[in-house]
C-alpha atoms as a PDB file:
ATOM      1  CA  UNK A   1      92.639  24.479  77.700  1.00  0.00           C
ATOM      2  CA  UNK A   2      90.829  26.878  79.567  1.00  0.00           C
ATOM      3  CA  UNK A   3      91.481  31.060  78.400  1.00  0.00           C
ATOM      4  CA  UNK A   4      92.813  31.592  82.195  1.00  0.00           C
ATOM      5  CA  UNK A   5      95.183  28.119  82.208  1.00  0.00           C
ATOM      6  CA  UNK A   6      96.281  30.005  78.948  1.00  0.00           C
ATOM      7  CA  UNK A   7      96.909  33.152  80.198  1.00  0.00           C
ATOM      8  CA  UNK A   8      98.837  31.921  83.236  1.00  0.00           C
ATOM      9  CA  UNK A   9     100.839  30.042  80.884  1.00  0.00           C
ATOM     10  CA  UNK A  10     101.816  32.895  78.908  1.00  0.00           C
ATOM     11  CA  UNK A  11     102.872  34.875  82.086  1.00  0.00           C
ATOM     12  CA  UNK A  12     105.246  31.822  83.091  1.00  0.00           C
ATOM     13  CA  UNK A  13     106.440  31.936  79.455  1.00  0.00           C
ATOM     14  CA  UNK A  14     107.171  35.711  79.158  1.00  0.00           C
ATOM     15  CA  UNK A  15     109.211  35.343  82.547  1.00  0.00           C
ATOM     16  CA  UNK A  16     111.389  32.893  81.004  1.00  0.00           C
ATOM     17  CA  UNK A  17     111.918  35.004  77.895  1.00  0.00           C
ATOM     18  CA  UNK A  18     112.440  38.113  79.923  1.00  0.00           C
ATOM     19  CA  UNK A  19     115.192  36.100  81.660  1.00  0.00           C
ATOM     20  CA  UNK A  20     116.298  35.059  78.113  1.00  0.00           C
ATOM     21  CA  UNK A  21     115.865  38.110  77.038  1.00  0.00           C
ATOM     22  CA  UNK A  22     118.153  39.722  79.248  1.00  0.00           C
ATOM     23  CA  UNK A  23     121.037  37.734  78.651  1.00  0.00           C
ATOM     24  CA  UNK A  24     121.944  39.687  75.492  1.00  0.00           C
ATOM     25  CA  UNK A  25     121.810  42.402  77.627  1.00  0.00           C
ATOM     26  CA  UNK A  26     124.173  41.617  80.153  1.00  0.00           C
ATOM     27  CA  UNK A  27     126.351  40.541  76.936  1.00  0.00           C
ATOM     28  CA  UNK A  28     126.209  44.088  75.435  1.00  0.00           C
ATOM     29  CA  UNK A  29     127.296  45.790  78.441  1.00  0.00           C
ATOM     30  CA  UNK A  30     130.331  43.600  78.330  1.00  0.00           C
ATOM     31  CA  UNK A  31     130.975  44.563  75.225  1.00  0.00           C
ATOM     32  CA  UNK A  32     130.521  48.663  75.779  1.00  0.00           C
ATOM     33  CA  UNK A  33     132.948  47.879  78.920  1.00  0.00           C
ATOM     34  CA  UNK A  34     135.533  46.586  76.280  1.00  0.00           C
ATOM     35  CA  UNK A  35     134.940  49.031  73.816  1.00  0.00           C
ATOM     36  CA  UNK A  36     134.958  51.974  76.459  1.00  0.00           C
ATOM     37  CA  UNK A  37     138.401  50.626  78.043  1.00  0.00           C
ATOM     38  CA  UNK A  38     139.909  49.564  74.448  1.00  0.00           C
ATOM     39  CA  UNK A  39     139.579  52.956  73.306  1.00  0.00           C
ATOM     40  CA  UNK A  40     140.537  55.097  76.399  1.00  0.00           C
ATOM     41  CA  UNK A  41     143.501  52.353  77.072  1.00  0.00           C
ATOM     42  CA  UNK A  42     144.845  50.572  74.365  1.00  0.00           C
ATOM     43  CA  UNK A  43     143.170  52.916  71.107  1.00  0.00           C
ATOM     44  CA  UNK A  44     141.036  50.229  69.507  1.00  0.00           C
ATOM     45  CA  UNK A  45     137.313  50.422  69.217  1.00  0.00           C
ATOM     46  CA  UNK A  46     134.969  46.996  68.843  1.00  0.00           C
ATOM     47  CA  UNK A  47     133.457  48.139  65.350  1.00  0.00           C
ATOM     48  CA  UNK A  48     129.544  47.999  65.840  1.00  0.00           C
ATOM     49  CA  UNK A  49     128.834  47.967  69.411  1.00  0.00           C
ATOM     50  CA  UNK A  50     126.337  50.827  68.680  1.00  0.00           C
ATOM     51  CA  UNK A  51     124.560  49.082  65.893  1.00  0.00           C
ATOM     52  CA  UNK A  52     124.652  45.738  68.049  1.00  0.00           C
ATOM     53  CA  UNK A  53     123.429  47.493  71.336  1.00  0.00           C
ATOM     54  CA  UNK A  54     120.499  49.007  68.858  1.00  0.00           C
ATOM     55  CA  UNK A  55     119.573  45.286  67.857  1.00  0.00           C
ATOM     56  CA  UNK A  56     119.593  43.676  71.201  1.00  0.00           C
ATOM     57  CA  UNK A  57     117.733  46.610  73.193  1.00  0.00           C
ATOM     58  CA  UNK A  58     114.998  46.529  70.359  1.00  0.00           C
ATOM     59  CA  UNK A  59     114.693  42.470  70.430  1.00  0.00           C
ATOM     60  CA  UNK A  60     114.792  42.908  74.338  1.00  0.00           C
ATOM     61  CA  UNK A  61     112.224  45.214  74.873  1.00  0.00           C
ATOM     62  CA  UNK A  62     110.070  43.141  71.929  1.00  0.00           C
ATOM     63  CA  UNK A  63     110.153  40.285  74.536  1.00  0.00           C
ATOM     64  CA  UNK A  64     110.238  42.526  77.981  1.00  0.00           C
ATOM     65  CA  UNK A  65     106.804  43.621  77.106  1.00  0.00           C
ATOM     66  CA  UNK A  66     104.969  40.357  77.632  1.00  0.00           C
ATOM     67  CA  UNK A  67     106.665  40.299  81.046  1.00  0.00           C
ATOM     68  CA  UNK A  68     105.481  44.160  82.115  1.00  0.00           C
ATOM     69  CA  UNK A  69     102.245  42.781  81.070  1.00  0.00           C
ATOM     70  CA  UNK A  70     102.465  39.865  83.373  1.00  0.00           C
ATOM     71  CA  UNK A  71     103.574  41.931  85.788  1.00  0.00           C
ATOM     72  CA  UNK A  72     100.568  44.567  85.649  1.00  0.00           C
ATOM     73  CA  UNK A  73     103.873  46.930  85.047  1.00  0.00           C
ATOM     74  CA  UNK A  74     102.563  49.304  82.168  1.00  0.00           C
ATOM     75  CA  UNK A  75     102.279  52.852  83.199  1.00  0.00           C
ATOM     76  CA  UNK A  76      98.549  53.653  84.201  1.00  0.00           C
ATOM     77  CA  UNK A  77      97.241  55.893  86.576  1.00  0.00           C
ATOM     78  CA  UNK A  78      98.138  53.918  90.052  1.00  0.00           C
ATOM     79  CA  UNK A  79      97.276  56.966  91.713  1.00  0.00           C
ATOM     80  CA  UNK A  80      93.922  57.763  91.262  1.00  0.00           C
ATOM     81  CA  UNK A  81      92.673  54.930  89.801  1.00  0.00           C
ATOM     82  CA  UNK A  82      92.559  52.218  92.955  1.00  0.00           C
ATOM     83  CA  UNK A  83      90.349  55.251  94.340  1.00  0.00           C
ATOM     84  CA  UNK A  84      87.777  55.303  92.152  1.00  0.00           C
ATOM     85  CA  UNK A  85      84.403  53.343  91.922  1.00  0.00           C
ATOM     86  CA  UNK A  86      84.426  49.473  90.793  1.00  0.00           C
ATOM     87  CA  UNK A  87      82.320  50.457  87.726  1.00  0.00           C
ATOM     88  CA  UNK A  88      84.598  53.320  86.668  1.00  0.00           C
ATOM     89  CA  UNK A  89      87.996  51.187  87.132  1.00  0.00           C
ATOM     90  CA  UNK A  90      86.785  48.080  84.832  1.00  0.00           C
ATOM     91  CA  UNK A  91      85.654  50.570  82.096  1.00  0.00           C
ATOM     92  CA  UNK A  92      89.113  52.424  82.651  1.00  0.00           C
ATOM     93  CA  UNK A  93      91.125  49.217  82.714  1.00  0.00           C
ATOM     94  CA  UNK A  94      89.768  47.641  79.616  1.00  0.00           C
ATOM     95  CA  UNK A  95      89.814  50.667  77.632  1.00  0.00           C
ATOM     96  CA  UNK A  96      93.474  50.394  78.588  1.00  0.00           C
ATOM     97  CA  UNK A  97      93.845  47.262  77.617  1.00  0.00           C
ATOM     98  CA  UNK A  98      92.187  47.781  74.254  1.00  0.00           C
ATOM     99  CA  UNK A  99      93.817  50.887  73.438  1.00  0.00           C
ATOM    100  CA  UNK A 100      97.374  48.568  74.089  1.00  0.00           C
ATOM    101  CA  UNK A 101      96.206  45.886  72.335  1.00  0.00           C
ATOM    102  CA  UNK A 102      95.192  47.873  68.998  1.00  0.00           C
ATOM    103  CA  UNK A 103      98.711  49.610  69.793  1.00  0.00           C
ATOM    104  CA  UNK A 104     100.819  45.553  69.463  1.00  0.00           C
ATOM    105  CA  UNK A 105      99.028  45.096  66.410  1.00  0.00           C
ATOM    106  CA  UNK A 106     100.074  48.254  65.179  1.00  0.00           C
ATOM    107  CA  UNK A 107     103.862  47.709  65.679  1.00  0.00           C
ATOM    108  CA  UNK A 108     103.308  44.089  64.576  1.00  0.00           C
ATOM    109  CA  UNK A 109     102.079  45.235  61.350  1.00  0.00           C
ATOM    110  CA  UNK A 110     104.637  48.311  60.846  1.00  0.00           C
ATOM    111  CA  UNK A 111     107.552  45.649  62.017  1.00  0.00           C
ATOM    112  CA  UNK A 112     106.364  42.833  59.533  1.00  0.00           C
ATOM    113  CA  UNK A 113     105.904  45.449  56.934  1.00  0.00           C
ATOM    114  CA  UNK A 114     109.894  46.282  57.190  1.00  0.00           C
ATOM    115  CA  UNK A 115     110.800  42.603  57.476  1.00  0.00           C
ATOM    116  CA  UNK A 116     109.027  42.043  54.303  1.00  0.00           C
ATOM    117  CA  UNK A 117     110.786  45.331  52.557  1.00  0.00           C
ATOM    118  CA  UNK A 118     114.211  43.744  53.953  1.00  0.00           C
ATOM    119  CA  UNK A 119     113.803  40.362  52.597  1.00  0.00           C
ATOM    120  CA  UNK A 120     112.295  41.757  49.388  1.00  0.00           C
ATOM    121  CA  UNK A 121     115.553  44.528  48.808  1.00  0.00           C
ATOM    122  CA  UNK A 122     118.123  41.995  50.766  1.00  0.00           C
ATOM    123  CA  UNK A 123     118.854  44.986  52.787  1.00  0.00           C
ATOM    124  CA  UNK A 124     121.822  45.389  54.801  1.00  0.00           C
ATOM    125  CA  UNK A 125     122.259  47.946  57.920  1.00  0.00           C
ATOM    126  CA  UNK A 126     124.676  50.643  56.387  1.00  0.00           C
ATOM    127  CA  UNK A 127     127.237  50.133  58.794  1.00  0.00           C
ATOM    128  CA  UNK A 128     130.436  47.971  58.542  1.00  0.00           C
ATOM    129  CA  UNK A 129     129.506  45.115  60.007  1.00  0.00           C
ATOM    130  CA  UNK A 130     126.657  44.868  56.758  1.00  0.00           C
ATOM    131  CA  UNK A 131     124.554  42.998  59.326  1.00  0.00           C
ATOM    132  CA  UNK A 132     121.381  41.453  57.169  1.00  0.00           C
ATOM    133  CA  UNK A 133     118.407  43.238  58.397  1.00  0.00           C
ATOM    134  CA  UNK A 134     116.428  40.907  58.261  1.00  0.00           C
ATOM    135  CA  UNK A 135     117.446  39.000  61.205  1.00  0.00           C
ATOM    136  CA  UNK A 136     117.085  41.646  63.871  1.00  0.00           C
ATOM    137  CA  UNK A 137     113.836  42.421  62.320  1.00  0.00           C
ATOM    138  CA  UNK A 138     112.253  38.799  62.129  1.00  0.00           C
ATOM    139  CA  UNK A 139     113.312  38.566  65.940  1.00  0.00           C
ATOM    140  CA  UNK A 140     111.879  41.814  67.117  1.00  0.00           C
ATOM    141  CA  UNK A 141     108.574  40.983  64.797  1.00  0.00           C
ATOM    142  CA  UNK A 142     108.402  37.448  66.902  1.00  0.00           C
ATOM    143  CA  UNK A 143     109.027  39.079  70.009  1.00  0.00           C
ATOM    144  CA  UNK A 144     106.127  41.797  69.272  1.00  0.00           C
ATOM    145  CA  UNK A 145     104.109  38.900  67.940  1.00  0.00           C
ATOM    146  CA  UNK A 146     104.161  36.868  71.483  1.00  0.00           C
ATOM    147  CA  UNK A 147     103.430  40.402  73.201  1.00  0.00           C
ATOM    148  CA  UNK A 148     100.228  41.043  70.829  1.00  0.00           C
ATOM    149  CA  UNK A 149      98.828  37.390  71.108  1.00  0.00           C
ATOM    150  CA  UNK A 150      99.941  37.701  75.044  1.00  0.00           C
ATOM    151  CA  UNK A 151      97.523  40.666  75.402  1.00  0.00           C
ATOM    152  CA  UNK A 152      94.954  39.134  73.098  1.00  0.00           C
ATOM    153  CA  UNK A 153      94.572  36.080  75.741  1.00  0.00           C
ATOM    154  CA  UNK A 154      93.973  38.901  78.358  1.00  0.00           C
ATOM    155  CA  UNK A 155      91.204  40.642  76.776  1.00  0.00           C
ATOM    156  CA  UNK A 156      89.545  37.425  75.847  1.00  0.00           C
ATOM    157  CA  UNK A 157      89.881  36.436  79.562  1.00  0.00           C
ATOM    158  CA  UNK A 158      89.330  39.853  80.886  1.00  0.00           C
ATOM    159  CA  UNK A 159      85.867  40.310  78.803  1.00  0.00           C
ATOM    160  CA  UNK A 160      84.269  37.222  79.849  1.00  0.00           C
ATOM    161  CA  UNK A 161      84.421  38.006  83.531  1.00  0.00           C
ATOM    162  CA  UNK A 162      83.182  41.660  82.914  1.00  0.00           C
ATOM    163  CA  UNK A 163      79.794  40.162  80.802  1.00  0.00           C
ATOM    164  CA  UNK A 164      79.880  37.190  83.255  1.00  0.00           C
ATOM    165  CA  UNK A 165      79.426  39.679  86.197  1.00  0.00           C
ATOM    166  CA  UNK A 166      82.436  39.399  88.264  1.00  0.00           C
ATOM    167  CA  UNK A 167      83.944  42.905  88.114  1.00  0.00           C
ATOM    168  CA  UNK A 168      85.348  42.657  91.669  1.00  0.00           C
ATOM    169  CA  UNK A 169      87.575  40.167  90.080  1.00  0.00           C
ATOM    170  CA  UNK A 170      88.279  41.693  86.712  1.00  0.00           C
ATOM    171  CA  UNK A 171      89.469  44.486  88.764  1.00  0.00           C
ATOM    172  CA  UNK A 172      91.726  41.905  90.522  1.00  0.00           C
ATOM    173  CA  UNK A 173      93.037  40.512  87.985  1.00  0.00           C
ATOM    174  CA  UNK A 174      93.374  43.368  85.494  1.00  0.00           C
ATOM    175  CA  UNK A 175      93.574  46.376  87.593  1.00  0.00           C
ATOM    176  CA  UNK A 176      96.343  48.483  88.916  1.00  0.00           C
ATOM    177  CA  UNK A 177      98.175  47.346  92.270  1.00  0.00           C
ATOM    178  CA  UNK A 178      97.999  49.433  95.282  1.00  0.00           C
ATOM    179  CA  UNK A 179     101.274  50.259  97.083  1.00  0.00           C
ATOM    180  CA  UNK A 180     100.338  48.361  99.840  1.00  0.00           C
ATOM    181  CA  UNK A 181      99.411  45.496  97.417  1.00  0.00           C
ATOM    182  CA  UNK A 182     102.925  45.406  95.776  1.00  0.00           C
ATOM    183  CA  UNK A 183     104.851  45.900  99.186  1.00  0.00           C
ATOM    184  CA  UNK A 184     102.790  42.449 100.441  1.00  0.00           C
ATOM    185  CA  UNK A 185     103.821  40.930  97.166  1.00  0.00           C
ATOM    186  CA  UNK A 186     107.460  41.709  97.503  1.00  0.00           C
ATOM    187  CA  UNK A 187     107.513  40.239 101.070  1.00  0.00           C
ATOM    188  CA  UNK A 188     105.872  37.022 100.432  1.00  0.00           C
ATOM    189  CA  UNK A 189     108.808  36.657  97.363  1.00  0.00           C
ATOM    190  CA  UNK A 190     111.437  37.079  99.748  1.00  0.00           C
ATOM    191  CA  UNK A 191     110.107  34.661 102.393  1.00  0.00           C
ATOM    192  CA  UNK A 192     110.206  31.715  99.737  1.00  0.00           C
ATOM    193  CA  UNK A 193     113.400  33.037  98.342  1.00  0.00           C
ATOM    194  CA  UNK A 194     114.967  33.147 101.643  1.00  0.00           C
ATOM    195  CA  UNK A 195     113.353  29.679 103.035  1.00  0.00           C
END
């Protein structure tokens, strides 16, 4: 398999566990609504909403990363940048793209590292619901770990068209949208939702 039939396999995977992903969401601010009218109504709290919301934002995000990345959505400089030289936006873009990648490996390692200090200690969140921590922590570290091999498959791909020459479509692929760009996007979306 080709390193661009990979990465656009990746991008249809991450959209699919952002949808997943977001699920758990929708389920925790179900149970906030409960919690919020239990105690102003009826004076009964759901014990550990707080300490569940904290688990499924974490795991959530984990995943929602891949997606942003699919989605060019990271926060870059979508100002300035489209306005600058080709040269100057490839060597911006992959520095950005390093400078994230080194950053998922990072949070892999420090995320692992706890998992490992959980399963070694047994540890249990300090709360009453004694949740193991080892389960929120082994999700988030898969979830991180999709997101750091997700952005590896992008360098890979993004390097080999920069020393095979094509810059004009590194810059495509890799650079940030212009308003104008997104606004086309979002149109041709809602002609094939609506047809």
């Amino acid at each position: 398999m080709s390193v661009k039939r990979l990465m656009e396999r990746l991008d249809e995977m991450s959209r699919y566990l952002a949808i997943i992903g977001g699920w758990p969401v929708l389920g925790l601010s179900v149970l906030i609504g409960v919690d919020v009218v239990g105690r102003k109504l009826f004076n009964f709290s759901v014990q550990g909403s707080d300490e569940i919301g904290g688990y499924v934002m974490a795991i959530a995000c984990a995943f929602g990363f891949s997606y942003g990345l699919a989605k060019r959505s990271h926060i870059r400089l979508n100002l300035v940048l489209p306005k600058l030289p080709a040269s100057f936006q490839a060597v911006a873009n992959i520095i950005a793209y390093v400078i994230l990648a080194s950053f998922s490996y990072l949070m892999l390692w420090q995320i692992l590292d706890m998992f490992f200090e959980s399963l070694r200690l047994k540890a249990v969140a300090p709360t009453p619901l004694k949740t193991p921590l080892v389960i929120p922590q082994f999700l988030c570290s898969l979830g991180m770990g999709y997101f750091a091999i997700h952005l590896t498959v992008y360098l890979i791909r993004g390097i080999g068209l920069l020393l095979g020459g094509k810059m004009k479509e590194f810059n495509v692929l890799f650079g940030v949208e212009t308003a104008e760009k997104e606004a086309e996007a979002e149109l041709k979306e809602i002609k094939i939702e609506v047809r």
